[in-house]
PDB file of N, CA and C in Angstrom:
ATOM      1  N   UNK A   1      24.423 -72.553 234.518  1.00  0.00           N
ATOM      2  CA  UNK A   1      23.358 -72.063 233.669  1.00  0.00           C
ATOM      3  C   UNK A   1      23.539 -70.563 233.496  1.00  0.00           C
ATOM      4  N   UNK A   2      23.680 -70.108 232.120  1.00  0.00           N
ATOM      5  CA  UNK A   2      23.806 -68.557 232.017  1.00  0.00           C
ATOM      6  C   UNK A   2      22.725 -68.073 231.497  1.00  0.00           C
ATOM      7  N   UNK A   3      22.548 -67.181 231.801  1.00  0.00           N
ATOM      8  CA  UNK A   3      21.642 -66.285 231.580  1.00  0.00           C
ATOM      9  C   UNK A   3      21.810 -64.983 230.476  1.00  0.00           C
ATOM     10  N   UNK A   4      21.146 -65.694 228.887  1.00  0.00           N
ATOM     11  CA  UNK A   4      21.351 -65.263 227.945  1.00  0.00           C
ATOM     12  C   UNK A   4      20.232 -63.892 227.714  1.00  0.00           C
ATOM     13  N   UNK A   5      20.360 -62.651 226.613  1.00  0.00           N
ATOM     14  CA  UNK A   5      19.233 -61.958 226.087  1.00  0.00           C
ATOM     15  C   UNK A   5      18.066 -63.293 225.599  1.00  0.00           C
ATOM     16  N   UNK A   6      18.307 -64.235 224.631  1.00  0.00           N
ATOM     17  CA  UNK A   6      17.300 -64.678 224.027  1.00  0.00           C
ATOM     18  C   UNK A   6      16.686 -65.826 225.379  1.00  0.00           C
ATOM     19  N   UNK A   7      17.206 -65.982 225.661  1.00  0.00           N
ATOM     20  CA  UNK A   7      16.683 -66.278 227.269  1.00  0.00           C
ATOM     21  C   UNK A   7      15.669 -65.577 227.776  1.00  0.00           C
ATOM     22  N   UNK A   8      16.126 -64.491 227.689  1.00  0.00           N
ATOM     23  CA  UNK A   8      15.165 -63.695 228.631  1.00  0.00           C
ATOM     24  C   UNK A   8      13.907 -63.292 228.413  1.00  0.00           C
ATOM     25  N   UNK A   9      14.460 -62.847 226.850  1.00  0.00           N
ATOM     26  CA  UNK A   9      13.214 -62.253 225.821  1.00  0.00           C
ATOM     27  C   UNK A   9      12.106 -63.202 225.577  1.00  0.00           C
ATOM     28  N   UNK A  10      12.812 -65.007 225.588  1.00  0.00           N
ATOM     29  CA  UNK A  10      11.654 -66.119 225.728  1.00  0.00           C
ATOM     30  C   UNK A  10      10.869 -66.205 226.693  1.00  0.00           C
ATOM     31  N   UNK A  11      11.239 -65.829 228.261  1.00  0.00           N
ATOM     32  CA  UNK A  11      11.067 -65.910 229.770  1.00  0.00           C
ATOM     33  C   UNK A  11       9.662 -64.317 229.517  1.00  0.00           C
ATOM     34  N   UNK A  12      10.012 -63.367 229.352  1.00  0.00           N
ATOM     35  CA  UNK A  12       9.485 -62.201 228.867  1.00  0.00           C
ATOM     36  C   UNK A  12       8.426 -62.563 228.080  1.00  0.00           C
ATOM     37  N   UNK A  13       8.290 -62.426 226.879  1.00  0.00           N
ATOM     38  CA  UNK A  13       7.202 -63.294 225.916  1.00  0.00           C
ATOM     39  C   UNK A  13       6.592 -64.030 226.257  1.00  0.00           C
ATOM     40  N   UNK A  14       6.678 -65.425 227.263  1.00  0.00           N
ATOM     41  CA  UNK A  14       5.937 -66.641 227.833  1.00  0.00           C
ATOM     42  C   UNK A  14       5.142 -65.734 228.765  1.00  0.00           C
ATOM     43  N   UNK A  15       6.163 -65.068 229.817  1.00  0.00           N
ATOM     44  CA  UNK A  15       4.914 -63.964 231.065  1.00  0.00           C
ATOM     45  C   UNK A  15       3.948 -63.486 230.023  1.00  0.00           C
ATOM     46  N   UNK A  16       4.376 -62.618 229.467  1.00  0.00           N
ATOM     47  CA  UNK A  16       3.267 -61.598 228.374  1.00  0.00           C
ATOM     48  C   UNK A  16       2.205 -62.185 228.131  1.00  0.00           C
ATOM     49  N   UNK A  17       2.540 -63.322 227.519  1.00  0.00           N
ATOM     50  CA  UNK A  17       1.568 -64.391 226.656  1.00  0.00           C
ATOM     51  C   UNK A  17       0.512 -65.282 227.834  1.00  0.00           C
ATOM     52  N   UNK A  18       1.479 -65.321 228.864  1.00  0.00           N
ATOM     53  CA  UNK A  18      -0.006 -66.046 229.728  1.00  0.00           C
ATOM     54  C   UNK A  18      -0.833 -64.861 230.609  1.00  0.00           C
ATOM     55  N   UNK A  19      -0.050 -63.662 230.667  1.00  0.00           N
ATOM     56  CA  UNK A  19      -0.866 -62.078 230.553  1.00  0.00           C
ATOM     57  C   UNK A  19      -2.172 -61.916 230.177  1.00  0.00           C
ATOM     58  N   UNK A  20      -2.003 -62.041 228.784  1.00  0.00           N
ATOM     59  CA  UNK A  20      -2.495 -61.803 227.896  1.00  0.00           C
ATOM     60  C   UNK A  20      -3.979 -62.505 227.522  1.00  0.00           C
ATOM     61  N   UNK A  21      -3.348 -64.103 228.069  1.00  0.00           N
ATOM     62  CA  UNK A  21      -4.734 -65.089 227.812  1.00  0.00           C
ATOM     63  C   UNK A  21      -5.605 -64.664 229.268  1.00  0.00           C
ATOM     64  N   UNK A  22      -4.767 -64.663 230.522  1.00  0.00           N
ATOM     65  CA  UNK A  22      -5.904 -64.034 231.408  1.00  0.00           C
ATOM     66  C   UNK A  22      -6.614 -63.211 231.697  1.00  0.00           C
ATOM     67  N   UNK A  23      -6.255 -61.999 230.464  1.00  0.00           N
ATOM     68  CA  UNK A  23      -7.059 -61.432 230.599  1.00  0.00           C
ATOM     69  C   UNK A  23      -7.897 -61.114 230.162  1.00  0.00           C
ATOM     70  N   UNK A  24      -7.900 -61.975 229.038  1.00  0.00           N
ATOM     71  CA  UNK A  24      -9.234 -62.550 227.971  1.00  0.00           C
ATOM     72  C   UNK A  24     -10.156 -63.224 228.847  1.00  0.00           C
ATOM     73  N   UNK A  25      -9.368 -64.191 229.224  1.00  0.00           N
ATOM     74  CA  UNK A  25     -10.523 -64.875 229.662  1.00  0.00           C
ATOM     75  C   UNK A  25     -11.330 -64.509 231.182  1.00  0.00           C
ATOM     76  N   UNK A  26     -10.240 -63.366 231.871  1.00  0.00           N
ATOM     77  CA  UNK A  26     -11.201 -62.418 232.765  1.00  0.00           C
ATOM     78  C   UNK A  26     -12.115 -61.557 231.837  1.00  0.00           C
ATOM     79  N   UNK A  27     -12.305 -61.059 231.027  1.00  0.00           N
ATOM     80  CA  UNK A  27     -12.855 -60.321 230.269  1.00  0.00           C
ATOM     81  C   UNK A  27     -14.532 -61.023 229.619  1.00  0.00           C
ATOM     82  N   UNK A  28     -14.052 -62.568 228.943  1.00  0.00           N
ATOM     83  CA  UNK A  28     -15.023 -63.290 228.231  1.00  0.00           C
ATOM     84  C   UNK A  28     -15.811 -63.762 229.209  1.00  0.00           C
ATOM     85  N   UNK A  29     -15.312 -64.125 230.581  1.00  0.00           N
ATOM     86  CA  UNK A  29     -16.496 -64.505 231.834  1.00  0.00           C
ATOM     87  C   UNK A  29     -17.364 -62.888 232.614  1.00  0.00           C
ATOM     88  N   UNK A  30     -16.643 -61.730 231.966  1.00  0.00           N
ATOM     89  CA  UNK A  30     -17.253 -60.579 232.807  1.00  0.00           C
ATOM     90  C   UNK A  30     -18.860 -60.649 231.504  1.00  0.00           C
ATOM     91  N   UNK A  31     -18.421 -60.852 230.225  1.00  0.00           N
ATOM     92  CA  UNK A  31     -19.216 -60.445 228.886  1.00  0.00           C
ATOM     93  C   UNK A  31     -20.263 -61.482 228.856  1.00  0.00           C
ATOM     94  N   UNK A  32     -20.001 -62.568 229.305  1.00  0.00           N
ATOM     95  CA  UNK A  32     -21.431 -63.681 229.039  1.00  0.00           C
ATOM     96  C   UNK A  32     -22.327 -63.551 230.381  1.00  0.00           C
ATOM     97  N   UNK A  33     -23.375 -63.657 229.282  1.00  0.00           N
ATOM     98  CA  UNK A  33     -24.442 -63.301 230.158  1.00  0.00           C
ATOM     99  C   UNK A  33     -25.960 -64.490 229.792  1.00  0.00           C
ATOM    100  N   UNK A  34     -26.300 -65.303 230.952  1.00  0.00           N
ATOM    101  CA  UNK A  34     -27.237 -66.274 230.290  1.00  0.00           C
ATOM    102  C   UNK A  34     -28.330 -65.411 228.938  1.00  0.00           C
ATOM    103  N   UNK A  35     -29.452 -66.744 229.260  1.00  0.00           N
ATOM    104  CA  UNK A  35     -30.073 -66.256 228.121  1.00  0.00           C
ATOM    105  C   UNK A  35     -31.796 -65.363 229.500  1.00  0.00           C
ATOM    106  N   UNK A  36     -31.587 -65.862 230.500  1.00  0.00           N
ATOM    107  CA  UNK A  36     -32.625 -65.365 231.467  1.00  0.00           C
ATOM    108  C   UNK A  36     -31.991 -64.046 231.326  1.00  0.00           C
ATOM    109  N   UNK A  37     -30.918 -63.519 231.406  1.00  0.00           N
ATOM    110  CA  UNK A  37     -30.708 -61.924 231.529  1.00  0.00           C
ATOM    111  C   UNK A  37     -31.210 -60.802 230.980  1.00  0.00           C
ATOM    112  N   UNK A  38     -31.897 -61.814 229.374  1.00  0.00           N
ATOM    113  CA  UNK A  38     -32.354 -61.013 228.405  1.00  0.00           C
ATOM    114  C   UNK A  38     -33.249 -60.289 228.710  1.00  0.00           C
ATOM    115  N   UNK A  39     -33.580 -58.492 228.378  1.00  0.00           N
ATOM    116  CA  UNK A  39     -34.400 -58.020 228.919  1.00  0.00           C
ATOM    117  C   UNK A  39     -35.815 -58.239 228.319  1.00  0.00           C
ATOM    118  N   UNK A  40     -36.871 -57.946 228.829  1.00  0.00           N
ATOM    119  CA  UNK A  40     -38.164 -58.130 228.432  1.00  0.00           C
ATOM    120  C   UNK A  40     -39.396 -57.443 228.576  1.00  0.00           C
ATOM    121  N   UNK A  41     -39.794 -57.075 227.355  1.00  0.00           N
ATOM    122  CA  UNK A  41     -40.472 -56.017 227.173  1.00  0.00           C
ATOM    123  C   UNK A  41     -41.622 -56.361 226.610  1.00  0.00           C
ATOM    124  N   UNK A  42     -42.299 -56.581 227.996  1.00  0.00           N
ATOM    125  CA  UNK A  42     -43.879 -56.914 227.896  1.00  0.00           C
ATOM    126  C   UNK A  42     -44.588 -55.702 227.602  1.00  0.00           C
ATOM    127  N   UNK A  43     -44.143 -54.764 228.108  1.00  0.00           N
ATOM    128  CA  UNK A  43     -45.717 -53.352 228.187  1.00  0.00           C
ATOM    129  C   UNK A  43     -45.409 -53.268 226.540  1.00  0.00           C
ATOM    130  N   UNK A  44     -44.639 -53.103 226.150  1.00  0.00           N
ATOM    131  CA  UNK A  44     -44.378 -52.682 224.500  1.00  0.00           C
ATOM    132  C   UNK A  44     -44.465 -53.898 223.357  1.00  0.00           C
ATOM    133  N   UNK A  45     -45.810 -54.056 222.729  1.00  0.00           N
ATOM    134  CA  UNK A  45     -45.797 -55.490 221.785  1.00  0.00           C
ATOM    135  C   UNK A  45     -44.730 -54.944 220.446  1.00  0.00           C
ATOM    136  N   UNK A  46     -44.341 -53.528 220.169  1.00  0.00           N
ATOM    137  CA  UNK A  46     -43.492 -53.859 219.072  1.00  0.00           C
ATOM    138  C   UNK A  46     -41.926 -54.556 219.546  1.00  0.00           C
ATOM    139  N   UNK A  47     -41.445 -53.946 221.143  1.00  0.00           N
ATOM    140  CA  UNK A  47     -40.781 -54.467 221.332  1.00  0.00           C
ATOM    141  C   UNK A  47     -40.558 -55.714 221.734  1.00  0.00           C
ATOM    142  N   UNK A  48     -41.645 -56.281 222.243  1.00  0.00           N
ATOM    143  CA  UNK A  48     -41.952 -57.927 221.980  1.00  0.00           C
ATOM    144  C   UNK A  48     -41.553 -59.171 221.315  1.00  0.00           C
ATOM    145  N   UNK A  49     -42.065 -58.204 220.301  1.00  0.00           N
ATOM    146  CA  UNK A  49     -42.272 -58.815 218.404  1.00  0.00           C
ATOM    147  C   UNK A  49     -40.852 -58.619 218.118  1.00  0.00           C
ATOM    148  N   UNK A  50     -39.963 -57.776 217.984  1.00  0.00           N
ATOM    149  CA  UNK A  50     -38.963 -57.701 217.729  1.00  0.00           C
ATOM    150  C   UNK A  50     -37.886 -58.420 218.908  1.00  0.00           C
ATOM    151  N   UNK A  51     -38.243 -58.455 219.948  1.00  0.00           N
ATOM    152  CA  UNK A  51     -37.387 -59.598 220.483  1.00  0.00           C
ATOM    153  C   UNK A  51     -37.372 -60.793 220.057  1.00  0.00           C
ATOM    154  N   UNK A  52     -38.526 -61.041 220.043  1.00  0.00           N
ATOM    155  CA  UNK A  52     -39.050 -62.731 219.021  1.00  0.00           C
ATOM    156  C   UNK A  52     -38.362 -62.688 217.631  1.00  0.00           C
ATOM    157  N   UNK A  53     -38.209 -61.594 216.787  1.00  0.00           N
ATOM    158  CA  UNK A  53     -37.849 -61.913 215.346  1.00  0.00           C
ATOM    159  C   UNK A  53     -36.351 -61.679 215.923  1.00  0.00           C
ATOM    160  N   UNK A  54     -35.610 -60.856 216.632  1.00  0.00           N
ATOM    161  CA  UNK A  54     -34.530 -61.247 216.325  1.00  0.00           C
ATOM    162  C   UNK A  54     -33.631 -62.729 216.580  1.00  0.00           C
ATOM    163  N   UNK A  55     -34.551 -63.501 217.111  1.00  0.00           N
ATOM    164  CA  UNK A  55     -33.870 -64.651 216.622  1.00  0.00           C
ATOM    165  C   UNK A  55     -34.158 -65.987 215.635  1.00  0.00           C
ATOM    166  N   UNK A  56     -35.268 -65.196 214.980  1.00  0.00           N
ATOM    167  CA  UNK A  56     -35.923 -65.880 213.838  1.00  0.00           C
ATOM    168  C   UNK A  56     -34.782 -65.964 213.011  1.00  0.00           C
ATOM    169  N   UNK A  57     -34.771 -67.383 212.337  1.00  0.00           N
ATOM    170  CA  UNK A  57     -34.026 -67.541 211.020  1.00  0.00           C
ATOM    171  C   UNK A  57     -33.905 -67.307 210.137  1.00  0.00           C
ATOM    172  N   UNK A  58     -33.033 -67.046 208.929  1.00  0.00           N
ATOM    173  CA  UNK A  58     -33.571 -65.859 207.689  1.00  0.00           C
ATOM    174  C   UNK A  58     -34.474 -66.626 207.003  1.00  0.00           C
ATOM    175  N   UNK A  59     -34.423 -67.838 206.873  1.00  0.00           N
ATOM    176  CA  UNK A  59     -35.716 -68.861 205.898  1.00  0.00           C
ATOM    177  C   UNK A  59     -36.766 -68.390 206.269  1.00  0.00           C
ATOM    178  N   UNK A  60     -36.596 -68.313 208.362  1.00  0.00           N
ATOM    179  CA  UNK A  60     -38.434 -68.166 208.431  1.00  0.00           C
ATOM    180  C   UNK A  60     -38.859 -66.519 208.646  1.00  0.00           C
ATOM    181  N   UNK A  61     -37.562 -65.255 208.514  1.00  0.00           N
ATOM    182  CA  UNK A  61     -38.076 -64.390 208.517  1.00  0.00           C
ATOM    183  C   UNK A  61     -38.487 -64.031 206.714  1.00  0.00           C
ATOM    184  N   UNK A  62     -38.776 -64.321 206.110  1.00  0.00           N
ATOM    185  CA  UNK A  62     -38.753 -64.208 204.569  1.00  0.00           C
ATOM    186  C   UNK A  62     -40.721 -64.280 204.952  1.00  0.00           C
ATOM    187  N   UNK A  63     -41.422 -65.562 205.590  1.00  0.00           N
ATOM    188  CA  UNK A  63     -42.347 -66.028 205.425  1.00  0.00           C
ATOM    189  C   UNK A  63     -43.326 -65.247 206.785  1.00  0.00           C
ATOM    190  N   UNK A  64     -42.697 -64.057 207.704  1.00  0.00           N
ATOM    191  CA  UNK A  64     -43.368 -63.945 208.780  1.00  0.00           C
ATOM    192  C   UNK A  64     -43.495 -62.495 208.459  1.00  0.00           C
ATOM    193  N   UNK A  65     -44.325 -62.019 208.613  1.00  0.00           N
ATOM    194  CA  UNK A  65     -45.330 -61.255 207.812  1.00  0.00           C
ATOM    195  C   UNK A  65     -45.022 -59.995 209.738  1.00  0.00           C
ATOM    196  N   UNK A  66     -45.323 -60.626 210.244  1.00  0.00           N
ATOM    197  CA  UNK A  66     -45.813 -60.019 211.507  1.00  0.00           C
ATOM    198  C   UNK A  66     -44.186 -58.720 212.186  1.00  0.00           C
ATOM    199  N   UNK A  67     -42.918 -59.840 211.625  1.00  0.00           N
ATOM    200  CA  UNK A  67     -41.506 -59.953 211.619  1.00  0.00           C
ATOM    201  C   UNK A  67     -41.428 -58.423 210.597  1.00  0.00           C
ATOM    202  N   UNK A  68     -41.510 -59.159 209.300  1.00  0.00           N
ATOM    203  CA  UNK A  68     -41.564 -57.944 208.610  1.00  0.00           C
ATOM    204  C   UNK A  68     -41.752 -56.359 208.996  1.00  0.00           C
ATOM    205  N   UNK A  69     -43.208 -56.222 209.579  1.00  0.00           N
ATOM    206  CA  UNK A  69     -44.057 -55.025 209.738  1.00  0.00           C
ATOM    207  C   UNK A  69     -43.560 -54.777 210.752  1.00  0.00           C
ATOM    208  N   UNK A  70     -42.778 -55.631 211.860  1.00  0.00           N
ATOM    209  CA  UNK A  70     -42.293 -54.728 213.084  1.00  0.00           C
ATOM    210  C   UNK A  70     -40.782 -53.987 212.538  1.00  0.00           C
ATOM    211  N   UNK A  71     -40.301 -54.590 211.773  1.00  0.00           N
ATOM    212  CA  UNK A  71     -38.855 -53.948 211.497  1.00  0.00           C
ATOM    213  C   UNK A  71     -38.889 -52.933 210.560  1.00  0.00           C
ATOM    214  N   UNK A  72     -40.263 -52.720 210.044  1.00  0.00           N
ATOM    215  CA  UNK A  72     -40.941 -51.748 208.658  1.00  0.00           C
ATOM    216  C   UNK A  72     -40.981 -50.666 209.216  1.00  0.00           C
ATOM    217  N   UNK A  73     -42.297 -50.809 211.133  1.00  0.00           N
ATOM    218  CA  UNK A  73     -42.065 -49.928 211.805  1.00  0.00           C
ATOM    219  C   UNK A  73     -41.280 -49.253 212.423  1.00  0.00           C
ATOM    220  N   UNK A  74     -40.131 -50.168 212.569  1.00  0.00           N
ATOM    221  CA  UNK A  74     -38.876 -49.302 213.529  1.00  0.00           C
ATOM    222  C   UNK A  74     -37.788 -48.440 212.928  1.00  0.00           C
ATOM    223  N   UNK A  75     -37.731 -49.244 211.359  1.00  0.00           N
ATOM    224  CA  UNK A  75     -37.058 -48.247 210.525  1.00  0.00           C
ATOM    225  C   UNK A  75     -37.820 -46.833 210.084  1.00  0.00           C
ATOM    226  N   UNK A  76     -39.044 -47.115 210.037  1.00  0.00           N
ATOM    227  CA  UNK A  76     -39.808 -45.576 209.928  1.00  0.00           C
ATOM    228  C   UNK A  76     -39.512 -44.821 210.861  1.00  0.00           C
ATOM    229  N   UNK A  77     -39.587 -45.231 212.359  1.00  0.00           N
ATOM    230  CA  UNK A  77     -39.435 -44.351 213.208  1.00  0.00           C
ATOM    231  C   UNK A  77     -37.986 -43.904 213.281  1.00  0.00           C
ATOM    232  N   UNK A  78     -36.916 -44.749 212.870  1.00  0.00           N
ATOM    233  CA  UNK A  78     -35.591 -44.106 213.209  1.00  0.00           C
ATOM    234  C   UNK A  78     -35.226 -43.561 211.919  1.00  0.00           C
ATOM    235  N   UNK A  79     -35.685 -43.484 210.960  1.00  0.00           N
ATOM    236  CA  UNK A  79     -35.277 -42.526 209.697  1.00  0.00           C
ATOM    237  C   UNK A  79     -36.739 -41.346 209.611  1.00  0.00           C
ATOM    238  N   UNK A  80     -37.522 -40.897 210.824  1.00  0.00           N
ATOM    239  CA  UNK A  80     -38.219 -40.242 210.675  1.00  0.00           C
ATOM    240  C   UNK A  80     -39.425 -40.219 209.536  1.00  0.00           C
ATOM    241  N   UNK A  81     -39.467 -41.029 209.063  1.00  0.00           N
ATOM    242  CA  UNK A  81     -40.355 -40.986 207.965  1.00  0.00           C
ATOM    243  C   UNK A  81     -41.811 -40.876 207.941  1.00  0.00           C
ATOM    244  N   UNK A  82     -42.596 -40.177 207.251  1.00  0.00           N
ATOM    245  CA  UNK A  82     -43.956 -40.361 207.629  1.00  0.00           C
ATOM    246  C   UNK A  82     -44.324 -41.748 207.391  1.00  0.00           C
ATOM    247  N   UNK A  83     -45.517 -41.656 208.416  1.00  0.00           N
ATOM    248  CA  UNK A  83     -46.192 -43.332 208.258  1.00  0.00           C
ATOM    249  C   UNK A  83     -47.083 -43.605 207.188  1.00  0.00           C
ATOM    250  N   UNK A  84     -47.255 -44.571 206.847  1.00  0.00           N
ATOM    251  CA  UNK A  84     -47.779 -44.925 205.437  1.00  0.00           C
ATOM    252  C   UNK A  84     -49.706 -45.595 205.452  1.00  0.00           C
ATOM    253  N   UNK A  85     -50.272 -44.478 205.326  1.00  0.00           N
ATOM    254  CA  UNK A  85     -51.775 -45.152 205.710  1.00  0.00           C
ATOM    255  C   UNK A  85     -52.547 -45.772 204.721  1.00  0.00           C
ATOM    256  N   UNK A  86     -51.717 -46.090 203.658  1.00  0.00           N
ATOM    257  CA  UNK A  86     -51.701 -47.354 202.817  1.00  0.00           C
ATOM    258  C   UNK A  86     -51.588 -48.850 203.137  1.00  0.00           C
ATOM    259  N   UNK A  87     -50.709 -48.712 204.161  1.00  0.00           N
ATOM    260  CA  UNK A  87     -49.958 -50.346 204.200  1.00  0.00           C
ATOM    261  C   UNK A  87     -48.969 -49.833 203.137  1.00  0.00           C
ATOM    262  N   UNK A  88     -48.711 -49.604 201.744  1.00  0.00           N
ATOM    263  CA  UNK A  88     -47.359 -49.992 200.887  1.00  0.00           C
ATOM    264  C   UNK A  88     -46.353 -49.612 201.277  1.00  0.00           C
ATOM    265  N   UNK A  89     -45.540 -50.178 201.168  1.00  0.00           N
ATOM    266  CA  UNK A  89     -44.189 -49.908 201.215  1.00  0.00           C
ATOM    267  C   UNK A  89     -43.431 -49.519 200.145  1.00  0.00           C
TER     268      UNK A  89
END
């Protein structure tokens, strides 16, 4: 049995390649995290509300009113904007 370059470079490439997947998949078991991990933010109802809408569906965020006005509020606050003592938007 001799021991060719394209030999080697296959032998080389195969190591790399199962390298490569372990350390994905050390990586993808460090990154998941249940769904209990999620943090929770009782003292704060906007942050509440916005935990709840972000996993609302787009059908039912169209119809949730409550969804709306929390993400109305958070963009005001992070683009500084004055608050609106109208209600309009």
């Amino acid at each position: 049995m001799q021991i060719t370059a394209p030999r080697i470079l296959r032998i080389v490439a195969l190591g790399l390649g199962g390298l490569a997947i372990l350390a994905a998949m050390i990586e993808l078991s460090r990154n998941v995290l249940p769904d209990k991990a999620r943090p929770v933010f009782s003292d704060d109802p906007l942050r509440a509300t916005l935990a709840r809408c972000r996993d609302t569906a787009a059908e039912d965020y169209a119809s949730d009113a409550a969804c709306r006005a929390a993400w109305a509020e958070v963009r005001r606050h992070f683009l500084q904007l004055p608050s609106d003592p109208d209600g309009t938007e």
